[in-house]
C-alpha atoms as a PDB file:
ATOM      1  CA  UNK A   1      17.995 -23.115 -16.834  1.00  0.00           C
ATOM      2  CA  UNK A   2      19.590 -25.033 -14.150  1.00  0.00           C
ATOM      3  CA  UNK A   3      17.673 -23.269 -11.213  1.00  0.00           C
ATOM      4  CA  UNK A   4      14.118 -23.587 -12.818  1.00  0.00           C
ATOM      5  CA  UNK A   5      12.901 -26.455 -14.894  1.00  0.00           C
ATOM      6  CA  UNK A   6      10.298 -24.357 -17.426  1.00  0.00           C
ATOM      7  CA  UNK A   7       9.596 -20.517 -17.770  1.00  0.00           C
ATOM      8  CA  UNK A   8       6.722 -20.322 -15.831  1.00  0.00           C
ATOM      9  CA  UNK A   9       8.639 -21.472 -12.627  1.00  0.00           C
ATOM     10  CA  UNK A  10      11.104 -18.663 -13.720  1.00  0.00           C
ATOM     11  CA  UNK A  11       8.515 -15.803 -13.843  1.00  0.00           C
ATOM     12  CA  UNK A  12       7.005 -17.578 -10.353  1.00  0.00           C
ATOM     13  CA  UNK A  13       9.937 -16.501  -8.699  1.00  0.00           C
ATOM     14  CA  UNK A  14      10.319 -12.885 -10.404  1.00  0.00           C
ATOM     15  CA  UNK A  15       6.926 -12.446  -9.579  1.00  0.00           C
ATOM     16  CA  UNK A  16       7.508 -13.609  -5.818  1.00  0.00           C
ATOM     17  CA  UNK A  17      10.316 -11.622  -5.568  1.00  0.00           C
ATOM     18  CA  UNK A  18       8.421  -8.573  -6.587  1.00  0.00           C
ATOM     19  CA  UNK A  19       5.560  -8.736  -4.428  1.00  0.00           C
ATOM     20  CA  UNK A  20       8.076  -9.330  -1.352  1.00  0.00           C
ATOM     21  CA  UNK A  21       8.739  -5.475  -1.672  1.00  0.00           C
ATOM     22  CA  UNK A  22       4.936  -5.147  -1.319  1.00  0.00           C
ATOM     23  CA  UNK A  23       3.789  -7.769   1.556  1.00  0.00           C
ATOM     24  CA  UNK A  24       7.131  -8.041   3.217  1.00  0.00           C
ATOM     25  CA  UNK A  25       9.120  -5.212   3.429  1.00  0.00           C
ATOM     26  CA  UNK A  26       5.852  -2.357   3.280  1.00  0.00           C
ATOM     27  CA  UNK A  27       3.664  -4.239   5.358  1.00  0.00           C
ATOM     28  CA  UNK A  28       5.909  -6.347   7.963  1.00  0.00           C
ATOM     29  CA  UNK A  29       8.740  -4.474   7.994  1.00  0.00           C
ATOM     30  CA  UNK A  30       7.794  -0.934   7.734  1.00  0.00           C
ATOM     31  CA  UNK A  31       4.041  -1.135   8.624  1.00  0.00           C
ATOM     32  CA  UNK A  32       4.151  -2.938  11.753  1.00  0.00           C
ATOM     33  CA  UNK A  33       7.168  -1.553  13.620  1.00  0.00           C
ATOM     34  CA  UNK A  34       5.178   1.811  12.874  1.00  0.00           C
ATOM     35  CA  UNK A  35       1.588   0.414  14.269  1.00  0.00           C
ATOM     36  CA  UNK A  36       0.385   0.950  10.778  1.00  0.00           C
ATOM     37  CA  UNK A  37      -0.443  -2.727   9.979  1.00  0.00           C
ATOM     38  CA  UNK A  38      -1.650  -5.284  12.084  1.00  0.00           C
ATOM     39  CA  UNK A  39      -0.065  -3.914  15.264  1.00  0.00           C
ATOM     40  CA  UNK A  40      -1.840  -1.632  17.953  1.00  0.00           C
ATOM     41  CA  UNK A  41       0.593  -1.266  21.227  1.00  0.00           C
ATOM     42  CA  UNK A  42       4.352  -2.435  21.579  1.00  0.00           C
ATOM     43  CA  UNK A  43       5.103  -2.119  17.911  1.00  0.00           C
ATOM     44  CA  UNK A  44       8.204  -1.167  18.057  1.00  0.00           C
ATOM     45  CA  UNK A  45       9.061  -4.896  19.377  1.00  0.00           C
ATOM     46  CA  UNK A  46       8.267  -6.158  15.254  1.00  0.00           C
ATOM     47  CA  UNK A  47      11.230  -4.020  13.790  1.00  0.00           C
ATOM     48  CA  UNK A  48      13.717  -6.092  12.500  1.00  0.00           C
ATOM     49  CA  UNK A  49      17.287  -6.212  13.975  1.00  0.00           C
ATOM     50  CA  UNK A  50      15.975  -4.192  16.695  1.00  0.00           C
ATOM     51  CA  UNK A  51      19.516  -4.716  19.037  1.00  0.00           C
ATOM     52  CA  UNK A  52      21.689  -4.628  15.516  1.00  0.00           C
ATOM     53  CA  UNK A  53      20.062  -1.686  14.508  1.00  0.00           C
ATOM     54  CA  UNK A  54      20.911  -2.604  10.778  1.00  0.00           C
ATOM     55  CA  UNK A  55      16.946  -2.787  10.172  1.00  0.00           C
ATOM     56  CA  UNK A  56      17.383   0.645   7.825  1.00  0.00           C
ATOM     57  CA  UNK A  57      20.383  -1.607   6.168  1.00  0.00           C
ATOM     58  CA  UNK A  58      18.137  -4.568   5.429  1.00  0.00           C
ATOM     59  CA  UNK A  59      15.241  -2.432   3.947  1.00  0.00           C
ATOM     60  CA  UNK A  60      18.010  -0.697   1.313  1.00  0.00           C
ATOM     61  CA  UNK A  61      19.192  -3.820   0.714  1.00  0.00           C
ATOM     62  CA  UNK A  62      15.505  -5.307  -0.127  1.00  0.00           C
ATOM     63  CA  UNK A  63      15.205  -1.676  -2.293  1.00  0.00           C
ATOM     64  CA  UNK A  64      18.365  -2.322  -4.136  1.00  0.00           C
ATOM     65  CA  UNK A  65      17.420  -5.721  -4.950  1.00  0.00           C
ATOM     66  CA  UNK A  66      14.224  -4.863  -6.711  1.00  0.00           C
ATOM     67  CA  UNK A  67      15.420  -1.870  -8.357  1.00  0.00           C
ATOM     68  CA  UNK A  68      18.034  -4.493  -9.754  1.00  0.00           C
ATOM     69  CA  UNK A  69      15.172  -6.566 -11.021  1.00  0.00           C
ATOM     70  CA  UNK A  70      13.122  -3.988 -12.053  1.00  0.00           C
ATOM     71  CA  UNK A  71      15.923  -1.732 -13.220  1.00  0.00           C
ATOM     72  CA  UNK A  72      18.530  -4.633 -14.566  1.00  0.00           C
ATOM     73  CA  UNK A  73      21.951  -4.299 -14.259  1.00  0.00           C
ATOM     74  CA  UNK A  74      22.982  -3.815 -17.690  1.00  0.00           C
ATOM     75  CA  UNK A  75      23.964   0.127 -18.632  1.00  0.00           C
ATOM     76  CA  UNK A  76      20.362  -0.056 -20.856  1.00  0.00           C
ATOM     77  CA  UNK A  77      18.812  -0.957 -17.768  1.00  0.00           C
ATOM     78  CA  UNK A  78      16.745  -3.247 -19.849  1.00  0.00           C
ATOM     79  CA  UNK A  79      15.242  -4.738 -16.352  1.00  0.00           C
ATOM     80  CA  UNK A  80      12.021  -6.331 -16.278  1.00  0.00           C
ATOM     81  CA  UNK A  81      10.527  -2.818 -15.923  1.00  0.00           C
ATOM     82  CA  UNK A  82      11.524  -1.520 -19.784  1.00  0.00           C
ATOM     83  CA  UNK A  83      10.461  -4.775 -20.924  1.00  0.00           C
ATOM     84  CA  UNK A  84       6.874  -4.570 -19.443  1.00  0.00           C
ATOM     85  CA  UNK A  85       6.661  -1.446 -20.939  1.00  0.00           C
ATOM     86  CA  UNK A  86       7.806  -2.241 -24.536  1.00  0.00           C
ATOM     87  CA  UNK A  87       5.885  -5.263 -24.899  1.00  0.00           C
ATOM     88  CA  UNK A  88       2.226  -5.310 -26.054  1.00  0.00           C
ATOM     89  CA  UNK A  89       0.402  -7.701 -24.225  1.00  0.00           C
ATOM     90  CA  UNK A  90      -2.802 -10.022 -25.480  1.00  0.00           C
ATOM     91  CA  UNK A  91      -4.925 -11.459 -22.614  1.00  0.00           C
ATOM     92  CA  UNK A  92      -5.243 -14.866 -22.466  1.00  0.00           C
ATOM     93  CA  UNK A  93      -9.098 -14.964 -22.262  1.00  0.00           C
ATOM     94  CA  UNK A  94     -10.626 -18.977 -21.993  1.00  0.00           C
ATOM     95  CA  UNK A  95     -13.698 -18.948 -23.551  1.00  0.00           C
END
């Protein structure tokens, strides 16, 4: 690929992009606007496009994204998600 120069930076950024979902959008976005994380008066002040109010837009956005990834975009929806779960996996174990 142009974009990454060998398959591990590749799967880097898939799994990046997959735990954004987790740390980002959970956590930072969700979380703290709702004094769950990190956050114990004034929390509302952390949500994100508070004077937009198109912080519900960027989460489904961030949802769509992954379920892309996850999902695919093909009409298989052979994502990453059916491949995970087709593949049998041997642990790479150093002795």
């Amino acid at each position: 690929s142009s974009l990454y120069t060998s398959e591990q930076m590749g799967l880097n950024a898939v799994s990046h992009a997959l735990f954004y979902v987790d740390k980002e959008l959970k956590d930072w976005k969700l979380g703290r606007p709702a004094g769950l994380m990190e956050c114990s008066t004034g929390c509302a002040s952390y949500a994100e496009s508070p004077h937009a109010k198109v912080g519900a837009d960027h989460v489904r956005a961030n949802l769509e994204g992954f379920r892309l990834l996850f999902q695919g975009c093909a009409a298989d929806h052979a994502g990453l998600g059916k491949t995970v779960a087709w593949r049998s996996f041997t642990p790479h174990v150093k002795s």
